[in-house]
PDB file of N, CA and C in Angstrom:
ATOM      1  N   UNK A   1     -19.167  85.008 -43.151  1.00  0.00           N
ATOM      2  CA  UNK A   1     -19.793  84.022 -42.303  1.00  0.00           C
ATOM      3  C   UNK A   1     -21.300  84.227 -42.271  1.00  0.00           C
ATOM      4  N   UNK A   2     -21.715  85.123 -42.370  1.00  0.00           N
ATOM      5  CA  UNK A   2     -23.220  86.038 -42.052  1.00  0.00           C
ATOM      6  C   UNK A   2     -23.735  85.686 -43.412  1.00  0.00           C
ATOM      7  N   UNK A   3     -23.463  85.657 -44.198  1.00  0.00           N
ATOM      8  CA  UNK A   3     -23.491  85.428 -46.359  1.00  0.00           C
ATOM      9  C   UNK A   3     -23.937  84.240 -46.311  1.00  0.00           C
ATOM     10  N   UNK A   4     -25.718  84.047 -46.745  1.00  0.00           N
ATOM     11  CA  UNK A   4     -26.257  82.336 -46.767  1.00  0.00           C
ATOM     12  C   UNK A   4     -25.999  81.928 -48.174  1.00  0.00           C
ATOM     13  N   UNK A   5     -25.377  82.558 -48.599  1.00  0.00           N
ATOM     14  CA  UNK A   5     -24.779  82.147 -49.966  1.00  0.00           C
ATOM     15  C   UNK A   5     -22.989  81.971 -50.446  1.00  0.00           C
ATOM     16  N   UNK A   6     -23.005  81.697 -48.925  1.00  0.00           N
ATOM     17  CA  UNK A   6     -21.412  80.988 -48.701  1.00  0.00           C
ATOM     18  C   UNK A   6     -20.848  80.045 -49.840  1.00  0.00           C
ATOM     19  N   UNK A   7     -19.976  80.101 -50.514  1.00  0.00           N
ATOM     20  CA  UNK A   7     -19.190  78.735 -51.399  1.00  0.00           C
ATOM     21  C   UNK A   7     -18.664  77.807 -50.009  1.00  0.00           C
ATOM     22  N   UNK A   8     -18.182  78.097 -48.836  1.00  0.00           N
ATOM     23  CA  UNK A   8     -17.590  77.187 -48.246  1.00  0.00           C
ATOM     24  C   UNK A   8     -18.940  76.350 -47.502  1.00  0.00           C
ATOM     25  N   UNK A   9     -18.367  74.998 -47.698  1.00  0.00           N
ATOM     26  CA  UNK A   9     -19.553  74.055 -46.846  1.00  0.00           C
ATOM     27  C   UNK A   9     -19.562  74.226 -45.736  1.00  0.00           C
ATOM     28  N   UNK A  10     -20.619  73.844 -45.250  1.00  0.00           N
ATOM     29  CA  UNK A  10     -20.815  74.058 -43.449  1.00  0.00           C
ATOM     30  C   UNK A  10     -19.755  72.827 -43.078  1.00  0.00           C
ATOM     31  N   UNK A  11     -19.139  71.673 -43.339  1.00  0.00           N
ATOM     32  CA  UNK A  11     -18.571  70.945 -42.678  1.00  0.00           C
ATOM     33  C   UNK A  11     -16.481  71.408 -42.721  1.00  0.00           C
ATOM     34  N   UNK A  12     -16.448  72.031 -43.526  1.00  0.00           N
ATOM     35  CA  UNK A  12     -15.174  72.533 -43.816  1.00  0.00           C
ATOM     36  C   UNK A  12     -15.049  73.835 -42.888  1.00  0.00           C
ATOM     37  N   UNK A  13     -16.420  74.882 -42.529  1.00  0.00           N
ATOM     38  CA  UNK A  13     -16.264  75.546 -41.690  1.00  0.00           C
ATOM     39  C   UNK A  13     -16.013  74.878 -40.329  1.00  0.00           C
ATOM     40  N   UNK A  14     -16.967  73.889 -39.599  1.00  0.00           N
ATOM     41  CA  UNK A  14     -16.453  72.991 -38.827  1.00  0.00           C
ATOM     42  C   UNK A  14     -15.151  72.637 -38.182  1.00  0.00           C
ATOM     43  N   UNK A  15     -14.832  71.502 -39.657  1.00  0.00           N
ATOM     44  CA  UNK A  15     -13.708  71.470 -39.222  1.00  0.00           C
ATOM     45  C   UNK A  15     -11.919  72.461 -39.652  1.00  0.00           C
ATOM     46  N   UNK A  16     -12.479  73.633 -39.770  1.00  0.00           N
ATOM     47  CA  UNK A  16     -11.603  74.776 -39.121  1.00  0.00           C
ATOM     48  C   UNK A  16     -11.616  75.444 -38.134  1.00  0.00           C
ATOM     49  N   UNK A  17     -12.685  75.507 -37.622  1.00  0.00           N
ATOM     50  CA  UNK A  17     -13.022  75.816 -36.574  1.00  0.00           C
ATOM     51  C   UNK A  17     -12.300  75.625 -35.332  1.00  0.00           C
ATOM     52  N   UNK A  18     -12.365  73.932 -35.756  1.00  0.00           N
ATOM     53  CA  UNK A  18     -11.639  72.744 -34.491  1.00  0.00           C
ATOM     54  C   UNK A  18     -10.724  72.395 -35.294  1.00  0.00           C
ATOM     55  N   UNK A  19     -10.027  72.613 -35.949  1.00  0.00           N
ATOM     56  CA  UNK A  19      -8.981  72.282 -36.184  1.00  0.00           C
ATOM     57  C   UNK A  19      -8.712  71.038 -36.030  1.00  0.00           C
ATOM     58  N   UNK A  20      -9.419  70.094 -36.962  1.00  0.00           N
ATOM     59  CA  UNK A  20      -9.515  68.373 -37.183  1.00  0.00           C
ATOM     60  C   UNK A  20      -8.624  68.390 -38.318  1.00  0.00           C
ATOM     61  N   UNK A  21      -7.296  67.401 -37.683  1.00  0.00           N
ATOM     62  CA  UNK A  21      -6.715  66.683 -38.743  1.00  0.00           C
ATOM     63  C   UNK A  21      -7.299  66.286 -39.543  1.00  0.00           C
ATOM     64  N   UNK A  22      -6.881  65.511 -40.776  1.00  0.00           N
ATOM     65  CA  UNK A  22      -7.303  64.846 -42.427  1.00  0.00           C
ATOM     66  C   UNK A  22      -6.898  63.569 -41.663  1.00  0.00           C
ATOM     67  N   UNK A  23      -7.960  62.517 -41.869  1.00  0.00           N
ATOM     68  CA  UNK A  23      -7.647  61.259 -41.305  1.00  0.00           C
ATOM     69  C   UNK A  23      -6.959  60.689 -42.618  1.00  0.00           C
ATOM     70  N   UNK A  24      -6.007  59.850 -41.918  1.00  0.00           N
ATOM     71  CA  UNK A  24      -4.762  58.984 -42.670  1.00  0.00           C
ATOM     72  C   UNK A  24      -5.907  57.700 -43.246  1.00  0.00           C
ATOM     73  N   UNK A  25      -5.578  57.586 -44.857  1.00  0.00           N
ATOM     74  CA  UNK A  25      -6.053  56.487 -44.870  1.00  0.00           C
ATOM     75  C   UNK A  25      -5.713  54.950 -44.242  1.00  0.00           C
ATOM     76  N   UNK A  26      -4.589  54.700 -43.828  1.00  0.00           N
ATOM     77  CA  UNK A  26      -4.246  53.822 -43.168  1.00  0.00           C
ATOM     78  C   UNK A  26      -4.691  53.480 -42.098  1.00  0.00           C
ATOM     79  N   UNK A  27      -5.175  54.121 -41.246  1.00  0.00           N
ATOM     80  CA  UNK A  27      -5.810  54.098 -39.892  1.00  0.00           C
ATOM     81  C   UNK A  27      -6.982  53.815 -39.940  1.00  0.00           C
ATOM     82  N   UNK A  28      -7.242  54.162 -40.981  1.00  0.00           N
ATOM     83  CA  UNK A  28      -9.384  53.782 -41.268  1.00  0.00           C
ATOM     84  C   UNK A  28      -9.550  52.188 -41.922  1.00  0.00           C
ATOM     85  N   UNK A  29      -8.157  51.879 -42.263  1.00  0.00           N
ATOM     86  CA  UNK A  29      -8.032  50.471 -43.588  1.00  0.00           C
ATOM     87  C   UNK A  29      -8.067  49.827 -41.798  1.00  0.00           C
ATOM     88  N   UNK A  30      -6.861  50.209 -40.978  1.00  0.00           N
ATOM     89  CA  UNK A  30      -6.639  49.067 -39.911  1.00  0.00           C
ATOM     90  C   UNK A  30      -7.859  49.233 -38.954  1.00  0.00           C
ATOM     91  N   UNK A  31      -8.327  50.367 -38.653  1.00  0.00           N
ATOM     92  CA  UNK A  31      -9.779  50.752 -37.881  1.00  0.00           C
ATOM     93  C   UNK A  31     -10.712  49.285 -38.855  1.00  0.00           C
ATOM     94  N   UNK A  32     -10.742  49.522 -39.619  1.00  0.00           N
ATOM     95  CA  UNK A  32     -12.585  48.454 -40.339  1.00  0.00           C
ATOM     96  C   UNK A  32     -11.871  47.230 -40.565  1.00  0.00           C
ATOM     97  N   UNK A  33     -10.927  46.695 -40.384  1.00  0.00           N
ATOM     98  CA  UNK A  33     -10.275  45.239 -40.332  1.00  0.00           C
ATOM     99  C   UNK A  33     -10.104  45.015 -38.781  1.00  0.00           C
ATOM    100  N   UNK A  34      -9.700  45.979 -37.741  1.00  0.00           N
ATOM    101  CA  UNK A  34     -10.166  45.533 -36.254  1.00  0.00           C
ATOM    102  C   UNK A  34     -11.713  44.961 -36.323  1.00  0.00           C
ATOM    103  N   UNK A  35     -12.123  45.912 -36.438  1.00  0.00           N
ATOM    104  CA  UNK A  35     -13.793  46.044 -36.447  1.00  0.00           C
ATOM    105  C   UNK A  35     -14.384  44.623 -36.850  1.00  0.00           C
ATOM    106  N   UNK A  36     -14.500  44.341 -37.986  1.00  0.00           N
ATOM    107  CA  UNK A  36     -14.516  43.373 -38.879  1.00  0.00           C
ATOM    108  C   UNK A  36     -14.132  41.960 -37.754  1.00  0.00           C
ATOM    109  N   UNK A  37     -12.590  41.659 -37.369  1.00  0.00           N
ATOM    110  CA  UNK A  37     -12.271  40.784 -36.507  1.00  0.00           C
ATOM    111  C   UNK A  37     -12.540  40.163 -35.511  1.00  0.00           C
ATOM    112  N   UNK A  38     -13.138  41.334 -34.701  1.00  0.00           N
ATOM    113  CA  UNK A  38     -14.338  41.623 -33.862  1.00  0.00           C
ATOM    114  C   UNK A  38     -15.389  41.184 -33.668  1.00  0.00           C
ATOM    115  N   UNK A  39     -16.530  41.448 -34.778  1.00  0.00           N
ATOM    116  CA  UNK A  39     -17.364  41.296 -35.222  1.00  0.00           C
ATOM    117  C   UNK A  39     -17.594  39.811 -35.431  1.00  0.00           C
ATOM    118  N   UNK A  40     -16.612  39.075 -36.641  1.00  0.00           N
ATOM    119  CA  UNK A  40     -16.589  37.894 -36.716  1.00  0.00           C
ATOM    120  C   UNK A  40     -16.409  37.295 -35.566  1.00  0.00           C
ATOM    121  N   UNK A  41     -15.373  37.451 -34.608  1.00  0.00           N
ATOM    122  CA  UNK A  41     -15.085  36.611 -33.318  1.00  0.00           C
ATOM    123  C   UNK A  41     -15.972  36.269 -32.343  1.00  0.00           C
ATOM    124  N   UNK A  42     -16.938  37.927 -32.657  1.00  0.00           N
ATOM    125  CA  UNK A  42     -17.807  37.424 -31.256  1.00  0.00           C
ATOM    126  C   UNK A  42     -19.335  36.769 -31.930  1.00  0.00           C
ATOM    127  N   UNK A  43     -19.404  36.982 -32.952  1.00  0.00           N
ATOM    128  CA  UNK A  43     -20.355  36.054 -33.689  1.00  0.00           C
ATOM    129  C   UNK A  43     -20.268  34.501 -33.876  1.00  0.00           C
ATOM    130  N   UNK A  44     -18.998  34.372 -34.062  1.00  0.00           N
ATOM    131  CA  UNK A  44     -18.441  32.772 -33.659  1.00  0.00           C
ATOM    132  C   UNK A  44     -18.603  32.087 -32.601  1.00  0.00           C
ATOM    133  N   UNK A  45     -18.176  32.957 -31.681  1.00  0.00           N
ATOM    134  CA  UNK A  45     -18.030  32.516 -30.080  1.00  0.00           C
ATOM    135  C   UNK A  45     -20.024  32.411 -29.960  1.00  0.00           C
ATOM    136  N   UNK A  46     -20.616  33.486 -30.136  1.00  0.00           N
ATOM    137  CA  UNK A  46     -21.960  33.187 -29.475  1.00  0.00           C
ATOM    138  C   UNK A  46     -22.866  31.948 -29.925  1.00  0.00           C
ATOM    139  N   UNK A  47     -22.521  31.743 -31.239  1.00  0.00           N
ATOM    140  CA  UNK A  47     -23.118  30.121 -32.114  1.00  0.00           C
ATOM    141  C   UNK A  47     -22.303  29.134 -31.209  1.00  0.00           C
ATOM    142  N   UNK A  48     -20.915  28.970 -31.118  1.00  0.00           N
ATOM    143  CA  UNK A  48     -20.653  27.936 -30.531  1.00  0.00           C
ATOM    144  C   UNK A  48     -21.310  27.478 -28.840  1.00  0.00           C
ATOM    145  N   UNK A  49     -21.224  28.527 -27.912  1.00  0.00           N
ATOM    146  CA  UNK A  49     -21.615  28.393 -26.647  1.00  0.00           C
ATOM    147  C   UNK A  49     -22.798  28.062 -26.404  1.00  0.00           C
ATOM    148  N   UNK A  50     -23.843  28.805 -27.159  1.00  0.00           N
ATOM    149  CA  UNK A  50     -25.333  29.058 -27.053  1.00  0.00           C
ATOM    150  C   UNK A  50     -25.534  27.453 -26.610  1.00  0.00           C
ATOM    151  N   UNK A  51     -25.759  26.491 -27.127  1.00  0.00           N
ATOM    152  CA  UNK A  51     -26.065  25.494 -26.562  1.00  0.00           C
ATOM    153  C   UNK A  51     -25.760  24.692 -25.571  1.00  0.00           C
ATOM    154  N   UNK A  52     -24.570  25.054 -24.617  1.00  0.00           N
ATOM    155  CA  UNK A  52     -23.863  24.488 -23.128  1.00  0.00           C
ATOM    156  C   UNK A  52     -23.860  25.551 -22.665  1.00  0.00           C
ATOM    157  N   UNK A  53     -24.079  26.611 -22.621  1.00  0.00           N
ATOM    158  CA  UNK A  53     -24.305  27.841 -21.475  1.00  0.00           C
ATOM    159  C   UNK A  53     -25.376  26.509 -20.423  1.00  0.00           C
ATOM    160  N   UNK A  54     -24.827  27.142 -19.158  1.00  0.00           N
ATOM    161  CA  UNK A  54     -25.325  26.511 -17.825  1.00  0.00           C
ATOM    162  C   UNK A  54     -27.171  26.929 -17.415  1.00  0.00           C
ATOM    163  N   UNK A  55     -27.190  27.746 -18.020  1.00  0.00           N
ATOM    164  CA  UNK A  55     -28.957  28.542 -17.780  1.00  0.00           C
ATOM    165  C   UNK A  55     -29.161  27.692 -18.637  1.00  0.00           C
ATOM    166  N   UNK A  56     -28.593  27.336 -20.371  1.00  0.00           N
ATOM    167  CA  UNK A  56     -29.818  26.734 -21.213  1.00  0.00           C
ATOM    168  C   UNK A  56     -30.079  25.314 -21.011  1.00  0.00           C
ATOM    169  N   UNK A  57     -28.901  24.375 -20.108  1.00  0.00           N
ATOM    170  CA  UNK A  57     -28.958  23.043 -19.581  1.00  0.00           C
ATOM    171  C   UNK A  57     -29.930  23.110 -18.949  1.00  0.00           C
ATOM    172  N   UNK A  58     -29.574  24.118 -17.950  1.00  0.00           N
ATOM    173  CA  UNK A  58     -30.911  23.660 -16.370  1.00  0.00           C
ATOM    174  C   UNK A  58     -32.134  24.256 -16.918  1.00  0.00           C
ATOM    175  N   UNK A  59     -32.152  25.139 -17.873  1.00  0.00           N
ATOM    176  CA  UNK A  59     -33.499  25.155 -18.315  1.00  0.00           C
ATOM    177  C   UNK A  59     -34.161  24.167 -18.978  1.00  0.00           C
ATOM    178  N   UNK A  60     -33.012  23.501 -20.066  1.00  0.00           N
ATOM    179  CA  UNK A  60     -33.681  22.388 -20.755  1.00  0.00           C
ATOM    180  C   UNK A  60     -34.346  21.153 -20.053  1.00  0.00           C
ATOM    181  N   UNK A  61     -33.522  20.950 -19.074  1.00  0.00           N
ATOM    182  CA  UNK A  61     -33.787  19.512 -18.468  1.00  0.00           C
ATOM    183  C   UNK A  61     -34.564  19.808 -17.295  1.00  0.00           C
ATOM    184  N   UNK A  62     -34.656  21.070 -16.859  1.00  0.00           N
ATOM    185  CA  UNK A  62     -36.342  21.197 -16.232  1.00  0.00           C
ATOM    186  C   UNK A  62     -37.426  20.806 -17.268  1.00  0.00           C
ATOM    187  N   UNK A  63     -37.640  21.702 -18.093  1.00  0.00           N
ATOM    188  CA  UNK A  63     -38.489  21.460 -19.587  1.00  0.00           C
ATOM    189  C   UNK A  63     -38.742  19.978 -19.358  1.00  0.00           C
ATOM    190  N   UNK A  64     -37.780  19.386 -19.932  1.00  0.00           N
ATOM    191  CA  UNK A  64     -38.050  18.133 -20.038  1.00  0.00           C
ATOM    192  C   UNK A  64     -38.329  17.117 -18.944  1.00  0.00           C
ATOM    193  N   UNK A  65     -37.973  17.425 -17.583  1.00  0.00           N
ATOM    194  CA  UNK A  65     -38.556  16.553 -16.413  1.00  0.00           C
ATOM    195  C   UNK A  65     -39.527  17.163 -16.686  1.00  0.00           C
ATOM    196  N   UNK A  66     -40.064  18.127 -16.223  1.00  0.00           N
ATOM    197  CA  UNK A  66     -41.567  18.272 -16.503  1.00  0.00           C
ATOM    198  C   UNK A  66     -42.782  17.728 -17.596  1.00  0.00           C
ATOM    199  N   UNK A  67     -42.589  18.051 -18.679  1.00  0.00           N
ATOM    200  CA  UNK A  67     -42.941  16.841 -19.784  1.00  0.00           C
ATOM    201  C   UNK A  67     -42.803  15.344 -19.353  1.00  0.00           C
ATOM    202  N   UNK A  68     -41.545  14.868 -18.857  1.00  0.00           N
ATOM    203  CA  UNK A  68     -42.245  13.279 -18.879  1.00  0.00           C
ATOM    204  C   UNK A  68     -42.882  13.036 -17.506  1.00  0.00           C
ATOM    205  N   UNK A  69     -42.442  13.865 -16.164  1.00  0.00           N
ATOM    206  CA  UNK A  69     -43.322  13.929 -15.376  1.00  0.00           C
ATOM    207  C   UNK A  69     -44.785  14.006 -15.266  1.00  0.00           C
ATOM    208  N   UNK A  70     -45.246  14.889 -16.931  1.00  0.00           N
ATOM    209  CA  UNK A  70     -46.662  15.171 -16.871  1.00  0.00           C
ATOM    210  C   UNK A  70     -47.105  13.908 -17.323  1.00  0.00           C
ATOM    211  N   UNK A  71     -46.794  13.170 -18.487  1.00  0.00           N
ATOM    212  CA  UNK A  71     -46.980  12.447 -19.198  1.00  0.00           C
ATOM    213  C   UNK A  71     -47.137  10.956 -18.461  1.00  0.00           C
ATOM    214  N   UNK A  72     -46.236  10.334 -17.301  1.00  0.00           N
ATOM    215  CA  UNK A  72     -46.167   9.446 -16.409  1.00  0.00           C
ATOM    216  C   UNK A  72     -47.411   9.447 -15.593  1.00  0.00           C
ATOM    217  N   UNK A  73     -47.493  10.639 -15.401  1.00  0.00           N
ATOM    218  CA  UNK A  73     -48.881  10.698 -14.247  1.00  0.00           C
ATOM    219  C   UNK A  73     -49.893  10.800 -14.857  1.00  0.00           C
ATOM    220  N   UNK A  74     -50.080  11.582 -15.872  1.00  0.00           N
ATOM    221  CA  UNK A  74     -51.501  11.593 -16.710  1.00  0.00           C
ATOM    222  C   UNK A  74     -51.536  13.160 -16.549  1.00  0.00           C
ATOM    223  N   UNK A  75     -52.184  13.583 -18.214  1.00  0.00           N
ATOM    224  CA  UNK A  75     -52.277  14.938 -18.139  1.00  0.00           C
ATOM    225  C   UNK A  75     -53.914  15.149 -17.498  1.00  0.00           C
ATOM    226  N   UNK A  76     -54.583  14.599 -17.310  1.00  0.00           N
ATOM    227  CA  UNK A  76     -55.589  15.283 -16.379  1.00  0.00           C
ATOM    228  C   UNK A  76     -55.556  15.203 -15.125  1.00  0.00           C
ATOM    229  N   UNK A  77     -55.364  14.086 -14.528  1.00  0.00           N
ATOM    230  CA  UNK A  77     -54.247  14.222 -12.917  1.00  0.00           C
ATOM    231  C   UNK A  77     -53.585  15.593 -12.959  1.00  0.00           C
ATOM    232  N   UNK A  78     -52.832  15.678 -13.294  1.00  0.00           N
ATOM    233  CA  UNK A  78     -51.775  17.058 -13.752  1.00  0.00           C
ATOM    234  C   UNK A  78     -52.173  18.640 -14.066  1.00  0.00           C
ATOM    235  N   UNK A  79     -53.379  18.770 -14.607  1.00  0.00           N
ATOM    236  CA  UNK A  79     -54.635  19.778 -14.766  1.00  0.00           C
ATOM    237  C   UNK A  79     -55.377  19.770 -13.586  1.00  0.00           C
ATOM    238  N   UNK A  80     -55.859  18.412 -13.128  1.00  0.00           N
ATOM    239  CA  UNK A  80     -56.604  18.489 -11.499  1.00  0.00           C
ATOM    240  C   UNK A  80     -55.842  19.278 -10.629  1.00  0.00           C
ATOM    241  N   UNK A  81     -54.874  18.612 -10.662  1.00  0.00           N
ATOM    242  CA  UNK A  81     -53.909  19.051  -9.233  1.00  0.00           C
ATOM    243  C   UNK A  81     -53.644  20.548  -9.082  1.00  0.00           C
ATOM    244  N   UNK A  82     -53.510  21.046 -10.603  1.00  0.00           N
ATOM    245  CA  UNK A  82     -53.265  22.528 -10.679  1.00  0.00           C
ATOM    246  C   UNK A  82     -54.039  23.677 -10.219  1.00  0.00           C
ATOM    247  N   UNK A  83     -55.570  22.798 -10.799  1.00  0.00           N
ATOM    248  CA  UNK A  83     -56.544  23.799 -10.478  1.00  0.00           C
ATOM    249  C   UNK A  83     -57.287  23.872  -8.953  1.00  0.00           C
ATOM    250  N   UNK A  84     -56.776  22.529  -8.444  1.00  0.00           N
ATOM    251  CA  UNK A  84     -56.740  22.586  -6.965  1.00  0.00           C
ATOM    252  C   UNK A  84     -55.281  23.801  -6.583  1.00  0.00           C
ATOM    253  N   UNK A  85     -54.842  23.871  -6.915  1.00  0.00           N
ATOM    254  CA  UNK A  85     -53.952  25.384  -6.629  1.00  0.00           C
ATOM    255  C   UNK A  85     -54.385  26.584  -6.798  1.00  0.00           C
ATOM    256  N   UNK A  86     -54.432  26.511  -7.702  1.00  0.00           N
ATOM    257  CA  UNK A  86     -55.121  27.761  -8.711  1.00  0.00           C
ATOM    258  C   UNK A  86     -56.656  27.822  -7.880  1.00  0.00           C
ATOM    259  N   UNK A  87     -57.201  26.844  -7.413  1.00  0.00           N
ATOM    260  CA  UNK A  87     -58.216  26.825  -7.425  1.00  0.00           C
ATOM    261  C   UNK A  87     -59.334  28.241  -6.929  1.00  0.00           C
ATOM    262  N   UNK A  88     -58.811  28.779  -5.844  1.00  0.00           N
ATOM    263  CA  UNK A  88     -59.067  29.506  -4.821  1.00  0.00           C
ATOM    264  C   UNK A  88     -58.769  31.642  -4.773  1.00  0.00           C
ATOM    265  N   UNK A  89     -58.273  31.117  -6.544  1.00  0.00           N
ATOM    266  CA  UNK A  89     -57.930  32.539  -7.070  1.00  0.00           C
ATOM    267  C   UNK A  89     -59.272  32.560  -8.043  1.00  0.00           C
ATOM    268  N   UNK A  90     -60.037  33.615  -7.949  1.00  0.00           N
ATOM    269  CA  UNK A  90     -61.319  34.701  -8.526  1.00  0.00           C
ATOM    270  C   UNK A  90     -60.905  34.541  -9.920  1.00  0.00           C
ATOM    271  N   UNK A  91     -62.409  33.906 -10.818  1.00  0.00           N
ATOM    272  CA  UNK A  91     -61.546  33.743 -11.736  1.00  0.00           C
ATOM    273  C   UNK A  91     -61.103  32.845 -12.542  1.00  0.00           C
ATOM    274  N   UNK A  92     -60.325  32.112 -11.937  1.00  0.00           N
ATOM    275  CA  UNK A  92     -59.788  31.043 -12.043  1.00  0.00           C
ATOM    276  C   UNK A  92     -60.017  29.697 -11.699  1.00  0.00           C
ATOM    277  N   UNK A  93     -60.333  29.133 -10.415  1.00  0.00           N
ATOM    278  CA  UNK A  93     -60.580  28.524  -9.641  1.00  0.00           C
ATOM    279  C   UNK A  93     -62.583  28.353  -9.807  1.00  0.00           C
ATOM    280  N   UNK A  94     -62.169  28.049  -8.452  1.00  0.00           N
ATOM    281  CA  UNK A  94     -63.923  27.223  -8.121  1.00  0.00           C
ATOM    282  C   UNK A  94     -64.278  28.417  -6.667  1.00  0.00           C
ATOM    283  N   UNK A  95     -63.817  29.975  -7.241  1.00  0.00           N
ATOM    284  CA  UNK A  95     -64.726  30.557  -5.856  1.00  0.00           C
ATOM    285  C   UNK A  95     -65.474  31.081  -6.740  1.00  0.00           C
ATOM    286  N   UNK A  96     -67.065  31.207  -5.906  1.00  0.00           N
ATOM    287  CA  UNK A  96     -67.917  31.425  -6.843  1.00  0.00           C
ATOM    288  C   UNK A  96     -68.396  33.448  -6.787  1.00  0.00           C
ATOM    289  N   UNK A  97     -68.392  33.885  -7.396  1.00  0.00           N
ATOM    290  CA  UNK A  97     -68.222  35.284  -7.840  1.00  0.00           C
ATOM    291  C   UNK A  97     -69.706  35.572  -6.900  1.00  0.00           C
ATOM    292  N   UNK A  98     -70.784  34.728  -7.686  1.00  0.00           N
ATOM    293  CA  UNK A  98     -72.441  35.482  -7.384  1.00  0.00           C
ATOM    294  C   UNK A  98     -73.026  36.152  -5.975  1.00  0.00           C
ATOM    295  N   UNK A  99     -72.100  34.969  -5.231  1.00  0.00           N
ATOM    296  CA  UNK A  99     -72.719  35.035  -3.337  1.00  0.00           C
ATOM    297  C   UNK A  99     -72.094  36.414  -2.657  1.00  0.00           C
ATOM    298  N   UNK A 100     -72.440  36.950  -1.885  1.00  0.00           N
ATOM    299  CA  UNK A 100     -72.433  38.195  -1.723  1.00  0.00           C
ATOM    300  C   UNK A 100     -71.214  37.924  -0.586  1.00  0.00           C
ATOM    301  N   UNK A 101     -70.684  39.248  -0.014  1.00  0.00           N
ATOM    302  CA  UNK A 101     -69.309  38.866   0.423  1.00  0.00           C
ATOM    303  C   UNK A 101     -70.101  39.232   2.153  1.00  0.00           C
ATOM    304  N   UNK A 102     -69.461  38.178   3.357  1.00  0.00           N
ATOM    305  CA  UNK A 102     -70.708  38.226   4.406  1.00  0.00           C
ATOM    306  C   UNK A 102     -69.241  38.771   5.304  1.00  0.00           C
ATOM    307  N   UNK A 103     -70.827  39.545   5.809  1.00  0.00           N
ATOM    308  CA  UNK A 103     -69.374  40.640   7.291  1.00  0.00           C
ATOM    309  C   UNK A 103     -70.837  40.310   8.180  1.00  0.00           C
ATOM    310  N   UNK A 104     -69.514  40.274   9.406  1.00  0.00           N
ATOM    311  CA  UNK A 104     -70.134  40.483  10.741  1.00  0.00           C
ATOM    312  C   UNK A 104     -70.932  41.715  10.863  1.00  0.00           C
ATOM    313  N   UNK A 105     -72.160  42.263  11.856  1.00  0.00           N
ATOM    314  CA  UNK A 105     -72.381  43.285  11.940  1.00  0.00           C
ATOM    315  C   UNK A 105     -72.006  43.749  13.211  1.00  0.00           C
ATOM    316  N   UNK A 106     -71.183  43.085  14.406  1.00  0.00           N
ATOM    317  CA  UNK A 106     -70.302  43.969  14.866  1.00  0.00           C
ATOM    318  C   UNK A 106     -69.095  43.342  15.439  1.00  0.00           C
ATOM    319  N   UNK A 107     -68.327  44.384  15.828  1.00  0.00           N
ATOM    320  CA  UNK A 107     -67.068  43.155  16.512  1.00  0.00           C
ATOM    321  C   UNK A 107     -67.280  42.154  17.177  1.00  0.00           C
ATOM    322  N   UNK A 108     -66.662  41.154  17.214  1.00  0.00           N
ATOM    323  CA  UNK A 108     -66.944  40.120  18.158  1.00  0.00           C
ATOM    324  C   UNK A 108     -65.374  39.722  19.198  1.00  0.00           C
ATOM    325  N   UNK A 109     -65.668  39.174  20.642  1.00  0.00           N
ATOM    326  CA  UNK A 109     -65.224  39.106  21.057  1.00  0.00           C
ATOM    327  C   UNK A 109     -65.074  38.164  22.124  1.00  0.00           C
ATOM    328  N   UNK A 110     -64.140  37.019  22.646  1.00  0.00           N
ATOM    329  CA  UNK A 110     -64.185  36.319  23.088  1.00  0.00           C
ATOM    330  C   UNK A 110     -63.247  36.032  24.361  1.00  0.00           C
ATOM    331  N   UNK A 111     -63.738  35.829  25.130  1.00  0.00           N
ATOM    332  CA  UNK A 111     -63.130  35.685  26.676  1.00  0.00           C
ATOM    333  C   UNK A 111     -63.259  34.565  27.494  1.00  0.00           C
ATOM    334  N   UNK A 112     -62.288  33.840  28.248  1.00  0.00           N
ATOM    335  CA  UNK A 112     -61.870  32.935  28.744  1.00  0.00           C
ATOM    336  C   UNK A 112     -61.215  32.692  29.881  1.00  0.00           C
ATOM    337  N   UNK A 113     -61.494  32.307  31.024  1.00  0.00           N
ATOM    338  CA  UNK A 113     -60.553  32.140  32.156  1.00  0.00           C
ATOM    339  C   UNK A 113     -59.777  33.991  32.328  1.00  0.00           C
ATOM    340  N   UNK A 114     -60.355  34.587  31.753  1.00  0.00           N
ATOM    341  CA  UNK A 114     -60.041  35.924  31.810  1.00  0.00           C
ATOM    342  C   UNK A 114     -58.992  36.430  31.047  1.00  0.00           C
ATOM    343  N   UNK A 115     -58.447  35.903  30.359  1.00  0.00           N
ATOM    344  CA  UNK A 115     -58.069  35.923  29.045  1.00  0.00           C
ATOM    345  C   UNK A 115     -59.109  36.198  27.656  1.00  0.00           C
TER     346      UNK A 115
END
């Protein structure tokens, strides 16, 4: 065992070791024809569904209300409106970066009917 000039292979030591049966060829013929069956079936099944799965409907026909929605109203209407959203994010929008950011210089506080 100690001898790096062993005739026996390291995988034959292995499997004596553990004491691994000799696989039957029959079992490996019906093993890669499961496999195989498998394989084909669920490759079949995923081409056929892919297009009526319930996510890719409601995704599609959002997609597409949106498109003729944009298109009905006008795509710059549709860009306006957005960037009136958007508007107000740094950046993006219409706040302007240059003007300096204004703080009170001290707390303020307001009182009423004693409240």
């Amino acid at each position: 065992m100690n001898n790096p000039h062993s005739k026996v292979p390291f995988e034959e030591i292995v499997r004596d070791s553990f004491a691994v049966p000799e696989v039957r060829t029959g079992f490996v013929d019906q093993l890669y024809d499961d496999l195989n069956f498998q394989a084909e079936k669920k490759r079949v099944n995923h081409r056929q569904h892919f297009l009526f799965r319930p996510i890719s409907v409601i995704a599609s026909a959002l997609l597409f209300l949106l498109v003729v929605t944009t298109l009905l109203i006008g795509p710059n209407r549709v860009y306006a409106e957005i960037m009136k959203v958007f508007g107000y994010i740094p950046g993006v929008g219409i706040v302007d970066q240059s003007s300096p950011i204004r703080i009170l210089a001290e707390p303020v506080s307001l009182t009423r009917d004693g409240i």
